[in-house]
PDB file of N, CA and C in Angstrom:
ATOM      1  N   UNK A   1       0.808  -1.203   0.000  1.00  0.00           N
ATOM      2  CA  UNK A   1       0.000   0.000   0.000  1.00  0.00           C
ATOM      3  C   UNK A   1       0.853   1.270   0.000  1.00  0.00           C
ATOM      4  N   UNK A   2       1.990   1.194   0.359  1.00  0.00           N
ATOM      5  CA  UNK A   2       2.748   2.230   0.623  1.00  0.00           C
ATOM      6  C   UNK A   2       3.262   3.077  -1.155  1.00  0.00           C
ATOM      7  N   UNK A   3       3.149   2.240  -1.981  1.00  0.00           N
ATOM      8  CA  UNK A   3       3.090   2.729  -3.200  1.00  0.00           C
ATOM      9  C   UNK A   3       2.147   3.700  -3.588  1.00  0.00           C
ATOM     10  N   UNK A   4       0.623   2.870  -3.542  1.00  0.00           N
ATOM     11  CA  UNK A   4       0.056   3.538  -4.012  1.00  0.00           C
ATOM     12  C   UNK A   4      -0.380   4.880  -3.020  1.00  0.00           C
ATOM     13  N   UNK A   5       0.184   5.370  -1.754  1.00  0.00           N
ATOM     14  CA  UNK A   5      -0.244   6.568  -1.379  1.00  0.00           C
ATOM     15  C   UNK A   5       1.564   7.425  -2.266  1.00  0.00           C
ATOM     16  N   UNK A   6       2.559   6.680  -2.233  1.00  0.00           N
ATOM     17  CA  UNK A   6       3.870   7.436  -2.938  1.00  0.00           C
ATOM     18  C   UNK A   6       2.506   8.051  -4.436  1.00  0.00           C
ATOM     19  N   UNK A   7       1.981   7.184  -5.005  1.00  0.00           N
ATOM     20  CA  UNK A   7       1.199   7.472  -6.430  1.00  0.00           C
ATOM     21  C   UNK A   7       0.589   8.885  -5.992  1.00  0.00           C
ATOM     22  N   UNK A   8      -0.108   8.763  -5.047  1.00  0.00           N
ATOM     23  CA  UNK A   8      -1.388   9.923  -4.497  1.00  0.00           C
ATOM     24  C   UNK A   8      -0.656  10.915  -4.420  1.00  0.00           C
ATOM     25  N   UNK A   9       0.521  10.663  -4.081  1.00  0.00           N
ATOM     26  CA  UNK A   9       1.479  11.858  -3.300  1.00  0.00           C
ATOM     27  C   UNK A   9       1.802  12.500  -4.601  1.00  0.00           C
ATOM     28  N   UNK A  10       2.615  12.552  -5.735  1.00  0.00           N
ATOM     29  CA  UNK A  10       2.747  12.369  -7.067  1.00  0.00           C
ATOM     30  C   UNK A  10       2.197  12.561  -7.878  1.00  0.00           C
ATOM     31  N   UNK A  11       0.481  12.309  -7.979  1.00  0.00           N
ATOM     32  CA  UNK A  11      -0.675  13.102  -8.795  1.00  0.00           C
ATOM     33  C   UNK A  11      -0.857  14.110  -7.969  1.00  0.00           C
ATOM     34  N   UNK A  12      -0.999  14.759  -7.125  1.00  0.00           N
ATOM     35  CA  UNK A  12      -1.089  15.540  -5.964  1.00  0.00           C
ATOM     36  C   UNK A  12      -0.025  16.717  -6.458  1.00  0.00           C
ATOM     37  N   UNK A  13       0.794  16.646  -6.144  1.00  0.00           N
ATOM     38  CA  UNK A  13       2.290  17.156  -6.675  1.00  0.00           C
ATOM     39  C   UNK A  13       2.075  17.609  -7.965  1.00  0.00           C
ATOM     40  N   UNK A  14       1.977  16.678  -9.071  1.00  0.00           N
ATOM     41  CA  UNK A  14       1.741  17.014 -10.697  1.00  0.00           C
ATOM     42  C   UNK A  14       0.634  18.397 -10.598  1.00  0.00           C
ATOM     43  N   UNK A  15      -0.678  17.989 -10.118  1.00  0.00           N
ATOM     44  CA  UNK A  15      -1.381  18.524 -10.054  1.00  0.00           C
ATOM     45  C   UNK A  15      -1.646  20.168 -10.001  1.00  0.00           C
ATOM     46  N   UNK A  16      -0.434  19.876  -8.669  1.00  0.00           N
ATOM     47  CA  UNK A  16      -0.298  21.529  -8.139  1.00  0.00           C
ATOM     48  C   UNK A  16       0.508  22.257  -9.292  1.00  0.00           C
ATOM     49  N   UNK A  17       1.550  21.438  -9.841  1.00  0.00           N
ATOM     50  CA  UNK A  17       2.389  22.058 -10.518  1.00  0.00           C
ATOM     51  C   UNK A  17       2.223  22.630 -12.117  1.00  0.00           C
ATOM     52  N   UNK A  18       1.329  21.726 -12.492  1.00  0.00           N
ATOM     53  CA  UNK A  18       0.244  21.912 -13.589  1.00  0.00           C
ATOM     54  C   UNK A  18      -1.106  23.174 -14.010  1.00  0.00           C
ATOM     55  N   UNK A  19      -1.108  23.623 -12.874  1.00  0.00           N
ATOM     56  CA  UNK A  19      -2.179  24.693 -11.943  1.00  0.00           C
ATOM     57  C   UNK A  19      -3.583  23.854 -12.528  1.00  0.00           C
ATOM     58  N   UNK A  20      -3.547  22.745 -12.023  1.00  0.00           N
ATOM     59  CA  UNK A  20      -4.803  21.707 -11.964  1.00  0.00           C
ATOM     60  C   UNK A  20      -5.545  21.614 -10.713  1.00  0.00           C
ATOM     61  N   UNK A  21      -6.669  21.219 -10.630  1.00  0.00           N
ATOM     62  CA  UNK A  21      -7.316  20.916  -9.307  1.00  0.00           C
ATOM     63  C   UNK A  21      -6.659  20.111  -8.321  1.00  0.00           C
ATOM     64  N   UNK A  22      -6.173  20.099  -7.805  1.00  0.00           N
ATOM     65  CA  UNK A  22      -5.251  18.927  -6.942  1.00  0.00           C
ATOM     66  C   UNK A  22      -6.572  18.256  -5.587  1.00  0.00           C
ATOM     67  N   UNK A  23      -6.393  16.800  -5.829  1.00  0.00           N
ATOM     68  CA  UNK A  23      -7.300  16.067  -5.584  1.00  0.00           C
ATOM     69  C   UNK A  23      -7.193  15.990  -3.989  1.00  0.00           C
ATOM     70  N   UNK A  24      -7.980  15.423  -2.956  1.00  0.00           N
ATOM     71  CA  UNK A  24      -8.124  15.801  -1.727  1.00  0.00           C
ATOM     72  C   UNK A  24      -6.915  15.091  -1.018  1.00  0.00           C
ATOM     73  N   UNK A  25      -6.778  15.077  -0.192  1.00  0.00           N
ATOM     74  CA  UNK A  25      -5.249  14.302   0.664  1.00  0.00           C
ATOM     75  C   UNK A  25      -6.561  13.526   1.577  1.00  0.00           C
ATOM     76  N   UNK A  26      -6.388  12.238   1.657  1.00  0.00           N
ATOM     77  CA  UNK A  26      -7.356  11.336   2.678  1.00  0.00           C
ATOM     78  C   UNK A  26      -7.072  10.870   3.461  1.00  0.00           C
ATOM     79  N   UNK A  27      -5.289  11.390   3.853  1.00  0.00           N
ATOM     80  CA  UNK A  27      -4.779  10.231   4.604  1.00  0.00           C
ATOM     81  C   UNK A  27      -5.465  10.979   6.333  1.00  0.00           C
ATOM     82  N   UNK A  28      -6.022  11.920   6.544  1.00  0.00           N
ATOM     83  CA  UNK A  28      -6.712  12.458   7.741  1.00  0.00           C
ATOM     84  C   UNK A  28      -7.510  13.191   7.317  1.00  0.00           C
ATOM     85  N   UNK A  29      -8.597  12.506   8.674  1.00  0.00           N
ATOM     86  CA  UNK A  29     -10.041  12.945   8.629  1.00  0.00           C
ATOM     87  C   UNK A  29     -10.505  14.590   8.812  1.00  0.00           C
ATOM     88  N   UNK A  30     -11.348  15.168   8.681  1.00  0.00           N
ATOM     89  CA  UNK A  30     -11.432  16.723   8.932  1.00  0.00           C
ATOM     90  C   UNK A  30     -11.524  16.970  10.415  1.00  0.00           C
ATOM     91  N   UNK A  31     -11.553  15.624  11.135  1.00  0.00           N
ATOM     92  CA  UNK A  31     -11.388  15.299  12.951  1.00  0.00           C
ATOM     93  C   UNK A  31     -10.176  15.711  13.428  1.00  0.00           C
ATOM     94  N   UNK A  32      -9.390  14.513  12.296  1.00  0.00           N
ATOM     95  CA  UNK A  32      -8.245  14.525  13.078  1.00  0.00           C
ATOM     96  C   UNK A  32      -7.095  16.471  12.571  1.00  0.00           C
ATOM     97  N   UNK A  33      -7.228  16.521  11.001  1.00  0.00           N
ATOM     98  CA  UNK A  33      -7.031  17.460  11.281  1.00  0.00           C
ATOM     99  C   UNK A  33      -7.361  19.044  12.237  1.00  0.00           C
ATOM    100  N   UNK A  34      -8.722  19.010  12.931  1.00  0.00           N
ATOM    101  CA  UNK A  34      -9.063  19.801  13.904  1.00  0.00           C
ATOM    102  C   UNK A  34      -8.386  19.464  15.013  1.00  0.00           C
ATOM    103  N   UNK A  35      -7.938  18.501  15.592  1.00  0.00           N
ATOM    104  CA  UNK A  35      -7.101  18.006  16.320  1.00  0.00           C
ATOM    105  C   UNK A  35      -5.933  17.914  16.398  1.00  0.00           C
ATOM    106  N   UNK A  36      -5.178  18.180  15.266  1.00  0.00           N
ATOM    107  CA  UNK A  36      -3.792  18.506  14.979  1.00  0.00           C
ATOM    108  C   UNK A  36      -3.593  19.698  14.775  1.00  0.00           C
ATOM    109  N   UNK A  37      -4.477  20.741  14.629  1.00  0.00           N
ATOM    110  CA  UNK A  37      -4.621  22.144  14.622  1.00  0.00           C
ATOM    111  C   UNK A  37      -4.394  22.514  15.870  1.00  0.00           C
ATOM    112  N   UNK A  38      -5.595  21.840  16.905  1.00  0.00           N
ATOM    113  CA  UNK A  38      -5.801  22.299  18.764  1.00  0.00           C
ATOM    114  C   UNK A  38      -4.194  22.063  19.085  1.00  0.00           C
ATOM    115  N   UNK A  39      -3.642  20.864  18.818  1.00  0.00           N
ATOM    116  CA  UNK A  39      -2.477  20.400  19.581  1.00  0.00           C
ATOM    117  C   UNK A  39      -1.238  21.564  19.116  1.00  0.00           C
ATOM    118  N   UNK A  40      -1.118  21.866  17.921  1.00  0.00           N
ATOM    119  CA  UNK A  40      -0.141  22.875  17.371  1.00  0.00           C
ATOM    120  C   UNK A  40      -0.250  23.747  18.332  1.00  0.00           C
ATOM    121  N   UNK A  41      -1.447  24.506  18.178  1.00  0.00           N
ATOM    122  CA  UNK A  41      -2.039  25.797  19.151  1.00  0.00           C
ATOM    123  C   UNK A  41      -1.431  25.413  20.563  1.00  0.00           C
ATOM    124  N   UNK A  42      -2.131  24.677  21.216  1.00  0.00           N
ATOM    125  CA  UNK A  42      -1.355  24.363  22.335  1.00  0.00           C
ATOM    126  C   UNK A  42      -0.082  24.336  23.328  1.00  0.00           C
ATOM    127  N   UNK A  43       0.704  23.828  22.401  1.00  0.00           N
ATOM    128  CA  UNK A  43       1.971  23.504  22.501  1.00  0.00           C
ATOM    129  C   UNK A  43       3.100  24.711  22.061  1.00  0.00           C
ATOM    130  N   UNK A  44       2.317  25.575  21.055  1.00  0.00           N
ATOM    131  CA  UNK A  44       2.960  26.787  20.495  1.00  0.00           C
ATOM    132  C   UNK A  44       2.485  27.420  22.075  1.00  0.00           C
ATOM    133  N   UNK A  45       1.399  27.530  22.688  1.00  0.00           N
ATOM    134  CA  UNK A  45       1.151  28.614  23.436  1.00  0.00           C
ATOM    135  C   UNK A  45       1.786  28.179  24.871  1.00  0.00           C
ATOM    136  N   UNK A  46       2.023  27.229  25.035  1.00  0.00           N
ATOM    137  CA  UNK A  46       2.450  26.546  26.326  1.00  0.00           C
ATOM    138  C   UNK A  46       3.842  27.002  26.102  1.00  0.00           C
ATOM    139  N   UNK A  47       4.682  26.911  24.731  1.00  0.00           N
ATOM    140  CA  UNK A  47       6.110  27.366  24.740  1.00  0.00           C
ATOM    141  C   UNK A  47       6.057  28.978  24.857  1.00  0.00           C
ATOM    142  N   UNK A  48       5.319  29.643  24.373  1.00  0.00           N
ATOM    143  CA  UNK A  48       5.121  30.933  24.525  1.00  0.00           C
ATOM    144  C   UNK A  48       5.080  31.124  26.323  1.00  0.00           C
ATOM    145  N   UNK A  49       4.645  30.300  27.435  1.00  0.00           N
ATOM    146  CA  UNK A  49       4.259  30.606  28.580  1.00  0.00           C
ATOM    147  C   UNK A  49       3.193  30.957  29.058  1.00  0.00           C
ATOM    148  N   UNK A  50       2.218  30.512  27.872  1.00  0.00           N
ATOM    149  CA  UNK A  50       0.731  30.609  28.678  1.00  0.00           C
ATOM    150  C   UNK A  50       0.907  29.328  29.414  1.00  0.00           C
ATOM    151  N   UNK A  51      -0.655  29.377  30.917  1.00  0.00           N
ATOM    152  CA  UNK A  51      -0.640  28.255  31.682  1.00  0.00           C
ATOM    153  C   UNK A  51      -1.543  27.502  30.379  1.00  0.00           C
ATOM    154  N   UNK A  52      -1.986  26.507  31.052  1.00  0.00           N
ATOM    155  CA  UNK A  52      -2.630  25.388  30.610  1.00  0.00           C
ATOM    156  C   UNK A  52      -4.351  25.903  30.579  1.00  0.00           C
ATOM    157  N   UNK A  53      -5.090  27.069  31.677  1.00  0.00           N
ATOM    158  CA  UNK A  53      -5.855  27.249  31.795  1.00  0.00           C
ATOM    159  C   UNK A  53      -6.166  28.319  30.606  1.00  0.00           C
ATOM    160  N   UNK A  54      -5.069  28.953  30.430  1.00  0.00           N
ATOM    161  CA  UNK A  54      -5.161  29.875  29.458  1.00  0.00           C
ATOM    162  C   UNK A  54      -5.169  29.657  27.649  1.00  0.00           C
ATOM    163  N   UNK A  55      -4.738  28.567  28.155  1.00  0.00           N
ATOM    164  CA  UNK A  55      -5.286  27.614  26.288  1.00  0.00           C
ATOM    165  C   UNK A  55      -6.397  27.377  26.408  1.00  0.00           C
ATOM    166  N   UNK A  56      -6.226  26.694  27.445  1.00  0.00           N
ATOM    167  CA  UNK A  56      -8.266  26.609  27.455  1.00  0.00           C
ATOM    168  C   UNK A  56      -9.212  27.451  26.990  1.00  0.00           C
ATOM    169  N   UNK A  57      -8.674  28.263  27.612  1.00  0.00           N
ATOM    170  CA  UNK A  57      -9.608  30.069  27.305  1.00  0.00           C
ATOM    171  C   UNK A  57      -9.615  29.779  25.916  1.00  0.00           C
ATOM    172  N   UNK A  58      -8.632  30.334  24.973  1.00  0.00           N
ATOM    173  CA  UNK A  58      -8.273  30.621  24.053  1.00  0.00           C
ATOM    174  C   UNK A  58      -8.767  29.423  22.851  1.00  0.00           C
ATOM    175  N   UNK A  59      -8.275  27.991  23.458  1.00  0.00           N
ATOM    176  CA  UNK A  59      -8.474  27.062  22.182  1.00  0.00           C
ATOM    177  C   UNK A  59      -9.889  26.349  22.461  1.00  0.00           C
ATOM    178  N   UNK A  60     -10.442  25.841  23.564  1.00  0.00           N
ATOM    179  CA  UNK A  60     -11.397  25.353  23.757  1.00  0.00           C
ATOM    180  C   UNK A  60     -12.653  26.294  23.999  1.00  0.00           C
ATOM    181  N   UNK A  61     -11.790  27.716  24.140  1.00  0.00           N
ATOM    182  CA  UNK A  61     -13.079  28.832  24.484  1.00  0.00           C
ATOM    183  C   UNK A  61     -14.101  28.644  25.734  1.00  0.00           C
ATOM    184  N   UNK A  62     -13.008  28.151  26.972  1.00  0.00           N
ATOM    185  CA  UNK A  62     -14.102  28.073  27.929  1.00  0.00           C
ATOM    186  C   UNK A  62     -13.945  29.407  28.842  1.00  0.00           C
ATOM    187  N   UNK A  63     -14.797  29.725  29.493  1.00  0.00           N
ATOM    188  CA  UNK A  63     -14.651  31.235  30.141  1.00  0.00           C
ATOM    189  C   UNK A  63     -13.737  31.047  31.262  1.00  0.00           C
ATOM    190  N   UNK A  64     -13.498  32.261  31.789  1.00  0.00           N
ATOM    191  CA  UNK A  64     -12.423  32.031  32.975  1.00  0.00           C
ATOM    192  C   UNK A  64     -12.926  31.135  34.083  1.00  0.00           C
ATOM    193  N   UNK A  65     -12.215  30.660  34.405  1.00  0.00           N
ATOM    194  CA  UNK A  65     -13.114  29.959  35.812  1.00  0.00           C
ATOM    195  C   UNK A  65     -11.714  29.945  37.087  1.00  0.00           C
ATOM    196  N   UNK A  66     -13.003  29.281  37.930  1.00  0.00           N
ATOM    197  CA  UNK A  66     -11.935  29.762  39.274  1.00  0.00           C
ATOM    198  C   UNK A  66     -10.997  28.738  39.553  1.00  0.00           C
ATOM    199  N   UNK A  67      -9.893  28.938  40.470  1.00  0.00           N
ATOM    200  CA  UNK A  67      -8.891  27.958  40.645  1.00  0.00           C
ATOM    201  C   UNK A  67      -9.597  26.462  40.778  1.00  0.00           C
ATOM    202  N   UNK A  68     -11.014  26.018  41.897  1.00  0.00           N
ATOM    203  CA  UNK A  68     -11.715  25.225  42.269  1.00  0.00           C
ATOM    204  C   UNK A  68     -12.464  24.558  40.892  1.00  0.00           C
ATOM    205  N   UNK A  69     -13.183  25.155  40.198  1.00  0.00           N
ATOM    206  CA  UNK A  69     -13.346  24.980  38.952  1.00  0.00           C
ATOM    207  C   UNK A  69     -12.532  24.632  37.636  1.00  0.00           C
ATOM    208  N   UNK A  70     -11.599  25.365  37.639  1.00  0.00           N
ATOM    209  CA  UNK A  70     -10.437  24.067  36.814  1.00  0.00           C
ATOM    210  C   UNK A  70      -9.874  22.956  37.590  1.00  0.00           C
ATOM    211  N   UNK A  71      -9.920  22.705  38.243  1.00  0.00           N
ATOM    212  CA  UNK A  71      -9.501  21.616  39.219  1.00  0.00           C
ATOM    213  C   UNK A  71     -10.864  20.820  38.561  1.00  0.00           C
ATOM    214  N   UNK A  72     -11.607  21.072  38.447  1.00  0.00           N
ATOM    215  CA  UNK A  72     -12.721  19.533  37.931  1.00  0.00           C
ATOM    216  C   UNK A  72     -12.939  19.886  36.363  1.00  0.00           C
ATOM    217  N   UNK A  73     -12.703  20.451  36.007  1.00  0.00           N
ATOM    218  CA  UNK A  73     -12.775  21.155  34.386  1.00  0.00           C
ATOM    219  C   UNK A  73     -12.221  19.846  33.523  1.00  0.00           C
ATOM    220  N   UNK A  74     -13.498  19.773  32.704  1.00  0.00           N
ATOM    221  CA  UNK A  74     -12.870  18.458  31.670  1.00  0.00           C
ATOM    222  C   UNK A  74     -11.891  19.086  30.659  1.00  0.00           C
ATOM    223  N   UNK A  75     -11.898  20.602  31.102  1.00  0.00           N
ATOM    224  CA  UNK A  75     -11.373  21.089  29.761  1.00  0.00           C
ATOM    225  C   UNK A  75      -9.748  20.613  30.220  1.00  0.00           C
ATOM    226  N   UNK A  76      -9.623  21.150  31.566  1.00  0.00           N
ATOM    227  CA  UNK A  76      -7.981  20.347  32.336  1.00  0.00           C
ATOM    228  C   UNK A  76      -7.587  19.235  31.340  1.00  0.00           C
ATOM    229  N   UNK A  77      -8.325  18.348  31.334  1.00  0.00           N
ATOM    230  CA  UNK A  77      -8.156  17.259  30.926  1.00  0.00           C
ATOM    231  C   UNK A  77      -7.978  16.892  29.370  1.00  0.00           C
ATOM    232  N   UNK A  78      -8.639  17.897  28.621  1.00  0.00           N
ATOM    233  CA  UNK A  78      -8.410  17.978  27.238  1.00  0.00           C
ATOM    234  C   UNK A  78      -7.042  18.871  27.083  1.00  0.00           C
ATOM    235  N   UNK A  79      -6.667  19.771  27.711  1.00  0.00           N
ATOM    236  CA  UNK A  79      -5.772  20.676  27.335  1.00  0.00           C
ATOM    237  C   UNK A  79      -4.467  19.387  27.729  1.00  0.00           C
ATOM    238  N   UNK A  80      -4.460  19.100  28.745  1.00  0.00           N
ATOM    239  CA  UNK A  80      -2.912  17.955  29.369  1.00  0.00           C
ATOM    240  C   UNK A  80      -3.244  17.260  27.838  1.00  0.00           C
ATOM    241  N   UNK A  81      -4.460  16.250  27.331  1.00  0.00           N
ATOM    242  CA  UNK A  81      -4.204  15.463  26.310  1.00  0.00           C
ATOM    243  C   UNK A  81      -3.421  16.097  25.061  1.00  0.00           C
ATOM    244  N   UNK A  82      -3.715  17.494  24.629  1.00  0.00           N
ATOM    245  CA  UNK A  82      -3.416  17.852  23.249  1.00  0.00           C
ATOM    246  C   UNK A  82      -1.623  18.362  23.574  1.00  0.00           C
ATOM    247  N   UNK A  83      -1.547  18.919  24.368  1.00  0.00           N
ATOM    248  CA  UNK A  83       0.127  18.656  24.726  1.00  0.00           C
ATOM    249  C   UNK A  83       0.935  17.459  24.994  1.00  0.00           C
ATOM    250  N   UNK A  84       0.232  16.479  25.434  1.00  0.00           N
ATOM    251  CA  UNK A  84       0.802  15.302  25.423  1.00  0.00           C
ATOM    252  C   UNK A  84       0.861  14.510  23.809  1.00  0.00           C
ATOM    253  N   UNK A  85      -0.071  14.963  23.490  1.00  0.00           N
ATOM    254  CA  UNK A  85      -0.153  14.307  21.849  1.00  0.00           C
ATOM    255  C   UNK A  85       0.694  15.108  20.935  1.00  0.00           C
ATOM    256  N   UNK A  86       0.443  16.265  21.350  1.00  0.00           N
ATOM    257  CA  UNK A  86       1.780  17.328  20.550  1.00  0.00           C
ATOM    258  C   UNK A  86       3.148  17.114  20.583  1.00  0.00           C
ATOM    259  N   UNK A  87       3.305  16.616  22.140  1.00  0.00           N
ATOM    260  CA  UNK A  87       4.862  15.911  22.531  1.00  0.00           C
ATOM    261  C   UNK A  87       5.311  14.991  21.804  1.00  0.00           C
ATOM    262  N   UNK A  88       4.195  14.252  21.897  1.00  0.00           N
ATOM    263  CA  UNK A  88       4.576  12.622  21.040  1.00  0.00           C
ATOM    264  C   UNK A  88       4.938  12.719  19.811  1.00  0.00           C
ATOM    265  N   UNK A  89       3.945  13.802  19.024  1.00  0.00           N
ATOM    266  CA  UNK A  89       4.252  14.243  17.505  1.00  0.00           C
ATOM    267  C   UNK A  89       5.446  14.581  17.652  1.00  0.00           C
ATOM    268  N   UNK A  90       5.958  15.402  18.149  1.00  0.00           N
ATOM    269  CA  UNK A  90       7.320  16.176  18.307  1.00  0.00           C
ATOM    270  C   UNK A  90       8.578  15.383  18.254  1.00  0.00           C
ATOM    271  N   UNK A  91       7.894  14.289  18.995  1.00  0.00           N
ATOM    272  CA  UNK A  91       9.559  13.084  19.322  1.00  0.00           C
ATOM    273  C   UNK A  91       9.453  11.951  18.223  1.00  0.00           C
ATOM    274  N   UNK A  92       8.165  11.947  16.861  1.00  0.00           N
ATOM    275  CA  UNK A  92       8.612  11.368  15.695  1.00  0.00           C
ATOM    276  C   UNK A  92       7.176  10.803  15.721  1.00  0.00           C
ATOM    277  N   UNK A  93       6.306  11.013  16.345  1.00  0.00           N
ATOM    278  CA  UNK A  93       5.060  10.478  16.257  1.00  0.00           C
ATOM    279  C   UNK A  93       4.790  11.293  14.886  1.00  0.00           C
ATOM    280  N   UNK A  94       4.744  12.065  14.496  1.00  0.00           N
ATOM    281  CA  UNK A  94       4.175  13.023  12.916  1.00  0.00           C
ATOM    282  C   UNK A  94       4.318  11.975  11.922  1.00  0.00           C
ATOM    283  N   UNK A  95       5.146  11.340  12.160  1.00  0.00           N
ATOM    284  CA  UNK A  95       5.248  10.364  10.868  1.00  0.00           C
ATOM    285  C   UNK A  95       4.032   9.524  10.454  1.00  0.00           C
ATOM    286  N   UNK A  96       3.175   9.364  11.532  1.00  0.00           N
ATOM    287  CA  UNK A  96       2.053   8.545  11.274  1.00  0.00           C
ATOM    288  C   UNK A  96       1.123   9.196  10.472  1.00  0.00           C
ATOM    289  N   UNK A  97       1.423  10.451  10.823  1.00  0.00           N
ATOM    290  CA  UNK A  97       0.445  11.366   9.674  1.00  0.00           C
ATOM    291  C   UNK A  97       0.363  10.925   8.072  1.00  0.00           C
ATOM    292  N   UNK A  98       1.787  10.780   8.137  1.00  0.00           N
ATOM    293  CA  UNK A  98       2.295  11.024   6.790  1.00  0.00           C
ATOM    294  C   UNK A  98       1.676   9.333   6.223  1.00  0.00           C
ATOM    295  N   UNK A  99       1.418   8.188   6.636  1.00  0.00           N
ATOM    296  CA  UNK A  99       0.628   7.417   6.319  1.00  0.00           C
ATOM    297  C   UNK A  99      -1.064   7.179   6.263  1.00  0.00           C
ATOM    298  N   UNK A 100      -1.097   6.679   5.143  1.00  0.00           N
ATOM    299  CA  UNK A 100      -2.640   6.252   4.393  1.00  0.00           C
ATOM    300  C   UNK A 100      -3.423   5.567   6.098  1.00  0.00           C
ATOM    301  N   UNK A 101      -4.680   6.035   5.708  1.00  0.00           N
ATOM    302  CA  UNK A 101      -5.791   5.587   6.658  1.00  0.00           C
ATOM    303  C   UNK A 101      -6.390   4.031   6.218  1.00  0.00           C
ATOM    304  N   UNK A 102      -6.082   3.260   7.076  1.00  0.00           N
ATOM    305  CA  UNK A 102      -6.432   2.079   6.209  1.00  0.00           C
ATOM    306  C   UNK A 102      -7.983   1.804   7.186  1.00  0.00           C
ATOM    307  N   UNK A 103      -8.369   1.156   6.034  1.00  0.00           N
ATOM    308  CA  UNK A 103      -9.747   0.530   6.484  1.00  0.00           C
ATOM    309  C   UNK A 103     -10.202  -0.400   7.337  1.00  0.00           C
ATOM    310  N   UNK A 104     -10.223  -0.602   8.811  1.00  0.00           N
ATOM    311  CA  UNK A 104     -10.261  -1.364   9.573  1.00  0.00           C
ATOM    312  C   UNK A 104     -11.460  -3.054   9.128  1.00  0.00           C
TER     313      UNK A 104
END
């Protein structure tokens, strides 16, 4: 299988270079790319020195809340995941991107 996404990659490529319609990339869902968007954001803003609560604000758009209230905040819990997944990308996890979605 690894060919035929090199093929995809290659009409893709032609495509652009041709000033042709260049056909969709499938190897991620419009999920996962929203999710690889949050985690970028994240991880850019966490290196910048925002806290963790303050992505929240910003990427999940939840309102300020109080110290007691992020303490049970599912958002806590989404913000630790998308930095942890950002990490992983970071240390060579991205590569999985770069492979075809196969059909379970």
């Amino acid at each position: 299988m690894e060919g035929f996404d090199r093929m995809e990659a290659v009409a893709r490529l032609l495509a652009s270079l041709h000033g042709r319609a260049i056909p969709p990339d499938t190897r991620l869902t419009r999920q996962q790319l929203a999710r690889a968007r949050r985690m970028l954001q994240a991880i850019d803003g966490y290196g910048a020195g925002a806290t963790q609560q303050e992505i929240a604000e910003v990427i999940l758009r939840v309102g300020k809340l109080t110290r007691d209230e992020w303490q049970a905040a599912s958002a806590r819990h989404a913000v630790a995941g998308l930095l942890g997944d950002a990490r992983a990308m970071i240390s060579g996890g991205y590569r999985k991107l770069l492979r075809h979605r196969r059909r379970s």
